[in-house]
C-alpha atoms as a PDB file:
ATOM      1  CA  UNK A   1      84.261-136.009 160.762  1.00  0.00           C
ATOM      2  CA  UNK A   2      81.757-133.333 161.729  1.00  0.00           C
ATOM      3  CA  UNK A   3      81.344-130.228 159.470  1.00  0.00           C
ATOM      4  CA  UNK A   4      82.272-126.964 161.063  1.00  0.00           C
ATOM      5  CA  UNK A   5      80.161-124.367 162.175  1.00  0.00           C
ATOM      6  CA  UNK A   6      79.008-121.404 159.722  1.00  0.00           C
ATOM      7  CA  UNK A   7      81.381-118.710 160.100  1.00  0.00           C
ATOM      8  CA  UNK A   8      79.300-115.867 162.474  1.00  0.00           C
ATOM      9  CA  UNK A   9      80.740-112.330 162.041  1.00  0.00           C
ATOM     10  CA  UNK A  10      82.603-111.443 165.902  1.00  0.00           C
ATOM     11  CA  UNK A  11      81.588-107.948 167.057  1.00  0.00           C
ATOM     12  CA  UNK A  12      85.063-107.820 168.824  1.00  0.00           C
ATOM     13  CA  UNK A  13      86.786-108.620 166.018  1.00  0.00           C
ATOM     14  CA  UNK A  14      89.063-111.637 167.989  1.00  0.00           C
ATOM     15  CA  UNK A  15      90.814-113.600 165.064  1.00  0.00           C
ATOM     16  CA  UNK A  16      89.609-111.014 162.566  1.00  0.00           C
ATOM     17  CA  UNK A  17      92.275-109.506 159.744  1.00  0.00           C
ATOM     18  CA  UNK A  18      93.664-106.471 161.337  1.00  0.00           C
ATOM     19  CA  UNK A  19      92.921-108.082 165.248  1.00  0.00           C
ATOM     20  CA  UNK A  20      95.556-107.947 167.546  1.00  0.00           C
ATOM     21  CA  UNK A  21      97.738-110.570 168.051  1.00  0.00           C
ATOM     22  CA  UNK A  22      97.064-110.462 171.740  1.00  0.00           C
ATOM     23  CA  UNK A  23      93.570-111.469 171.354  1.00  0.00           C
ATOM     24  CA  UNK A  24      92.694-107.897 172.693  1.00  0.00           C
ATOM     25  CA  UNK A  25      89.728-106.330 170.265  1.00  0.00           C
ATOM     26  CA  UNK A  26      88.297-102.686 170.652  1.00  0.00           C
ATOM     27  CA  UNK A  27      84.451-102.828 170.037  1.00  0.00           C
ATOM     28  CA  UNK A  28      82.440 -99.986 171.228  1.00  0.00           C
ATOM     29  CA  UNK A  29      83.440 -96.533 171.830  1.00  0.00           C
ATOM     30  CA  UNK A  30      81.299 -94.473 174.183  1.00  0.00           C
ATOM     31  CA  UNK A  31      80.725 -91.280 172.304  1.00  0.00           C
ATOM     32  CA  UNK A  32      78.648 -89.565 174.842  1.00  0.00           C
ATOM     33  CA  UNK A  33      80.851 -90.100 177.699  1.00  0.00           C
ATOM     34  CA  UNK A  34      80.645 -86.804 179.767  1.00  0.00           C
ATOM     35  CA  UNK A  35      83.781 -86.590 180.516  1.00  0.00           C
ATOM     36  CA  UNK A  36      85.306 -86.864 177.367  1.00  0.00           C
ATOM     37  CA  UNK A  37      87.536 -83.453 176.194  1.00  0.00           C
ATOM     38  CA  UNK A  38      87.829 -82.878 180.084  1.00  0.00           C
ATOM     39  CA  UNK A  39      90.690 -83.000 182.006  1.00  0.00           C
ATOM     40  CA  UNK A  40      90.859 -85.762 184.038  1.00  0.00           C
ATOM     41  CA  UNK A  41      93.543 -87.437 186.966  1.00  0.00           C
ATOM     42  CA  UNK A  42      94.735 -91.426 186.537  1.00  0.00           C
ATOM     43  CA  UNK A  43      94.185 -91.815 190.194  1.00  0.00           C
ATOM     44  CA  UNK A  44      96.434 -94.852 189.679  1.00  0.00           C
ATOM     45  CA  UNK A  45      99.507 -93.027 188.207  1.00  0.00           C
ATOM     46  CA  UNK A  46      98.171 -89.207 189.278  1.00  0.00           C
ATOM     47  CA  UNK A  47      99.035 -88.324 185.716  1.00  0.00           C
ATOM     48  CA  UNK A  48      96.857 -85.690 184.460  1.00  0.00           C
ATOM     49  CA  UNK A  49      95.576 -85.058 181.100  1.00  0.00           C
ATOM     50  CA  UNK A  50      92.554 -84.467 178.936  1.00  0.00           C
ATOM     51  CA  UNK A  51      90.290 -87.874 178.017  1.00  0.00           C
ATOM     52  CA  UNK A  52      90.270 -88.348 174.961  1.00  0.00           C
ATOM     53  CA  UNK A  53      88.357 -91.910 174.429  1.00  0.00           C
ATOM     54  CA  UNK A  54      86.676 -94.431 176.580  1.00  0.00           C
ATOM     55  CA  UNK A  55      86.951 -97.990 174.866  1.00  0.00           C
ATOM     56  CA  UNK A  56      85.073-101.469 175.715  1.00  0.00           C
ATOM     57  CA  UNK A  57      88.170-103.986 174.750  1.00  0.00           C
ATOM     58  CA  UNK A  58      87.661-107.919 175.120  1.00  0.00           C
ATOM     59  CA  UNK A  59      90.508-109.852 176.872  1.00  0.00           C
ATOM     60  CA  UNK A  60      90.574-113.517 178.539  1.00  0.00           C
ATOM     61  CA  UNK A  61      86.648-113.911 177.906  1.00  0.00           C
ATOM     62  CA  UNK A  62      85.162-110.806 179.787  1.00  0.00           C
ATOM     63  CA  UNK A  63      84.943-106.705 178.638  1.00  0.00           C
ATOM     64  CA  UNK A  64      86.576-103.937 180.224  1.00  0.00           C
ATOM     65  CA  UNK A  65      86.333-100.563 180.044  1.00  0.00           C
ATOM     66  CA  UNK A  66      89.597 -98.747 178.924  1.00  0.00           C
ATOM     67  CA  UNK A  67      90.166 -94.974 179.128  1.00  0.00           C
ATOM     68  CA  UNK A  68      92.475 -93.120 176.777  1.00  0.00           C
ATOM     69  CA  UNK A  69      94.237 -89.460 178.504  1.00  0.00           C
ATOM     70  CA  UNK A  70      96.192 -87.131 176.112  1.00  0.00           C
ATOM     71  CA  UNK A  71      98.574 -84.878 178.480  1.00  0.00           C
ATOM     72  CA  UNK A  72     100.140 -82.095 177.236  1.00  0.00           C
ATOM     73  CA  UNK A  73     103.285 -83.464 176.039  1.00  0.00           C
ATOM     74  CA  UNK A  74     100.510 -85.420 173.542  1.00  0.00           C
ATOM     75  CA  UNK A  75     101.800 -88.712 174.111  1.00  0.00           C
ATOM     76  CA  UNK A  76      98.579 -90.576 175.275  1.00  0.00           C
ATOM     77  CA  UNK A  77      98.645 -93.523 177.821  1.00  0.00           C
ATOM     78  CA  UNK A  78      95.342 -95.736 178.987  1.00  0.00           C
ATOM     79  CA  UNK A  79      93.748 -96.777 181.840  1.00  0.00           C
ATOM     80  CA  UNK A  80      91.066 -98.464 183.822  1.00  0.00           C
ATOM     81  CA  UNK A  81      88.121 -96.107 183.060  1.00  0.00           C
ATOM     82  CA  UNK A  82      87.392 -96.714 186.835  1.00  0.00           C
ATOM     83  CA  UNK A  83      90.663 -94.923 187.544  1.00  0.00           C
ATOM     84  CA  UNK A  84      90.076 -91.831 186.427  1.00  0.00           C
ATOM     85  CA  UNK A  85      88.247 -88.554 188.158  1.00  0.00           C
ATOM     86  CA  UNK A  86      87.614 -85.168 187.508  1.00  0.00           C
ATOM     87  CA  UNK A  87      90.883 -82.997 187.641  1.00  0.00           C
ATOM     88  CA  UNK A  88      90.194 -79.957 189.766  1.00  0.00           C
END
């Protein structure tokens, strides 16, 4: 019976304590993201609100980029980062 492999620490945190149960792991957070504390439209649902956080999140094997918006009712919803735009 072979021997397993050495346990190497997962940046995405798949399978980690704490890890979603999807298999969905948050990784990287871009903190200098101009846009962020700007309101911005979800040209997908033409919600508007201000961005709050864009995330890198693994799922089925690739990385996507995942924007957070905070409307003012303050109940946040995400989207495709490549959804949103500049509210006028």
């Amino acid at each position: 019976m072979p021997t397993p492999p050495p346990h190497v620490p997962n940046p995405a945190g798949i399978g980690a304590p704490g890890a979603p149960a999807s298999g969905v792991a948050s990784f990287f957070h871009e903190d200098d993201h101009p846009w962020l504390h700007r309101p911005v439209r979800d040209i997908a649902s033409q919600g508007e609100g201000t961005l709050t956080a864009i995330v890198h999140e693994t799922s089925g094997g690739r990385t996507v980029r995942i924007a957070h918006i905070r409307p003012a009712s303050g109940i946040e919803w995400t989207t495709a980062a490549d959804n949103i735009q500049l509210a006028p």
